[in-house]
C-alpha atoms as a PDB file:
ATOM      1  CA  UNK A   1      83.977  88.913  85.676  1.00  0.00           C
ATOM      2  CA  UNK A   2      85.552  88.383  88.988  1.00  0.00           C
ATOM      3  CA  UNK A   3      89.140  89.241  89.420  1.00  0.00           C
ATOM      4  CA  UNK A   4      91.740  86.275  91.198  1.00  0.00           C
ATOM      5  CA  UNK A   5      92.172  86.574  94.289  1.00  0.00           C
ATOM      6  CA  UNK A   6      95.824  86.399  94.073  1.00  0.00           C
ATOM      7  CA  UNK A   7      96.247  88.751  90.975  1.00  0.00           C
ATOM      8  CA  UNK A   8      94.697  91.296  93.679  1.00  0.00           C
ATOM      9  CA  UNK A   9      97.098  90.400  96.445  1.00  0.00           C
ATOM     10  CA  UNK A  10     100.245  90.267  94.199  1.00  0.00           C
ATOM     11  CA  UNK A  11      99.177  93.616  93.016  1.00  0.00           C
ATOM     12  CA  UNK A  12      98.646  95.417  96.487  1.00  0.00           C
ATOM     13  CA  UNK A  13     101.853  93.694  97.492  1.00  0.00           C
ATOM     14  CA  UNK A  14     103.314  95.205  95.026  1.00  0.00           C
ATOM     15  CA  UNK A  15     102.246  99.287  95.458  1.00  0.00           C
ATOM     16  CA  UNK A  16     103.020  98.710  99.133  1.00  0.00           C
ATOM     17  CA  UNK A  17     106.512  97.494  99.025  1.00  0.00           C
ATOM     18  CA  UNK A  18     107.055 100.039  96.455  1.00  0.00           C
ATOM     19  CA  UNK A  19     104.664 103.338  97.831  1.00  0.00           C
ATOM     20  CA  UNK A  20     104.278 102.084 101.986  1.00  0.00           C
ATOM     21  CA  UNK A  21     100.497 102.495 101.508  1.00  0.00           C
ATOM     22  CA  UNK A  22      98.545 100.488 103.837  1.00  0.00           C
ATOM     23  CA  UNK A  23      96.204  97.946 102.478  1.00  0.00           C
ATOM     24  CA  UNK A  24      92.998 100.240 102.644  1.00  0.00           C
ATOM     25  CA  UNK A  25      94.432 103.271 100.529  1.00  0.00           C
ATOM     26  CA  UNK A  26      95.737 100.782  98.160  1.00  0.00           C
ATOM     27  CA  UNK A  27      92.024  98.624  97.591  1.00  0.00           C
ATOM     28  CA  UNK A  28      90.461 101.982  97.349  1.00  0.00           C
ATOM     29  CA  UNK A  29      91.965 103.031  94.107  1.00  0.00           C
ATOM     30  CA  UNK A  30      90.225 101.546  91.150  1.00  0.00           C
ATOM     31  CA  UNK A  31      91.495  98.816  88.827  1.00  0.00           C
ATOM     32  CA  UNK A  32      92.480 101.010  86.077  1.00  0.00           C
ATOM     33  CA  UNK A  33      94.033 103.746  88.725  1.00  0.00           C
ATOM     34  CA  UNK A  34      95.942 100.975  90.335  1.00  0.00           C
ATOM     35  CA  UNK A  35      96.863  99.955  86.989  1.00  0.00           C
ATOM     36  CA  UNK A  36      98.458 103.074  86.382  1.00  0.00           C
ATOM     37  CA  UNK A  37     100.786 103.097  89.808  1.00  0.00           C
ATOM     38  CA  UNK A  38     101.843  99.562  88.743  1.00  0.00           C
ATOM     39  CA  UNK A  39     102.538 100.413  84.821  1.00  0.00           C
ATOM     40  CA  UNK A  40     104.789 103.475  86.940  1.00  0.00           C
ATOM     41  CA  UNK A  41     106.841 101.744  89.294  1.00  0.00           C
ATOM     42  CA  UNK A  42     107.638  99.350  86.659  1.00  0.00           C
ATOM     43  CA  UNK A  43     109.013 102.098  84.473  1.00  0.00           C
ATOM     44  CA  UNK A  44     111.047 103.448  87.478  1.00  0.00           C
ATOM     45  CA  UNK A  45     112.293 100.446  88.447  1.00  0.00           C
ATOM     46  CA  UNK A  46     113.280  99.734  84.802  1.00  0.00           C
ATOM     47  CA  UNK A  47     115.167 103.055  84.866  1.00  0.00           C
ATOM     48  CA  UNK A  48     117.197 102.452  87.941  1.00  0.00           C
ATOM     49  CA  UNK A  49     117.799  98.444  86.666  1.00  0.00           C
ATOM     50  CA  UNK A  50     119.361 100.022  83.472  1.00  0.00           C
ATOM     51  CA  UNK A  51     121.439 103.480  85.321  1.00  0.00           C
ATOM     52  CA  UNK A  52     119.328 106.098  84.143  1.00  0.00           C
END
């Protein structure tokens, strides 16, 4: 299975506005590692949307 092309780049967009990592450190973490930083800054972002 491939993975879109634009899933990938909304993804990387997304850990770099969030992190500043430049596009290489970001495409070297696997899926499920990626995965993980996205799950994360969703949570935080969560947090600081409700004034934890």
């Amino acid at each position: 299975m491939t993975y879109a092309a634009d899933r990938l780049y909304e993804e990387v967009a997304y850990v770099a506005y969030h992190f500043h990592w430049d596009l290489d450190q970001i495409l070297d973490l696997e899926h499920g590692v990626r995965h993980q930083f996205i799950d994360q800054i969703g949570s935080i972002n969560e947090r600081i949307s409700a004034g934890e």
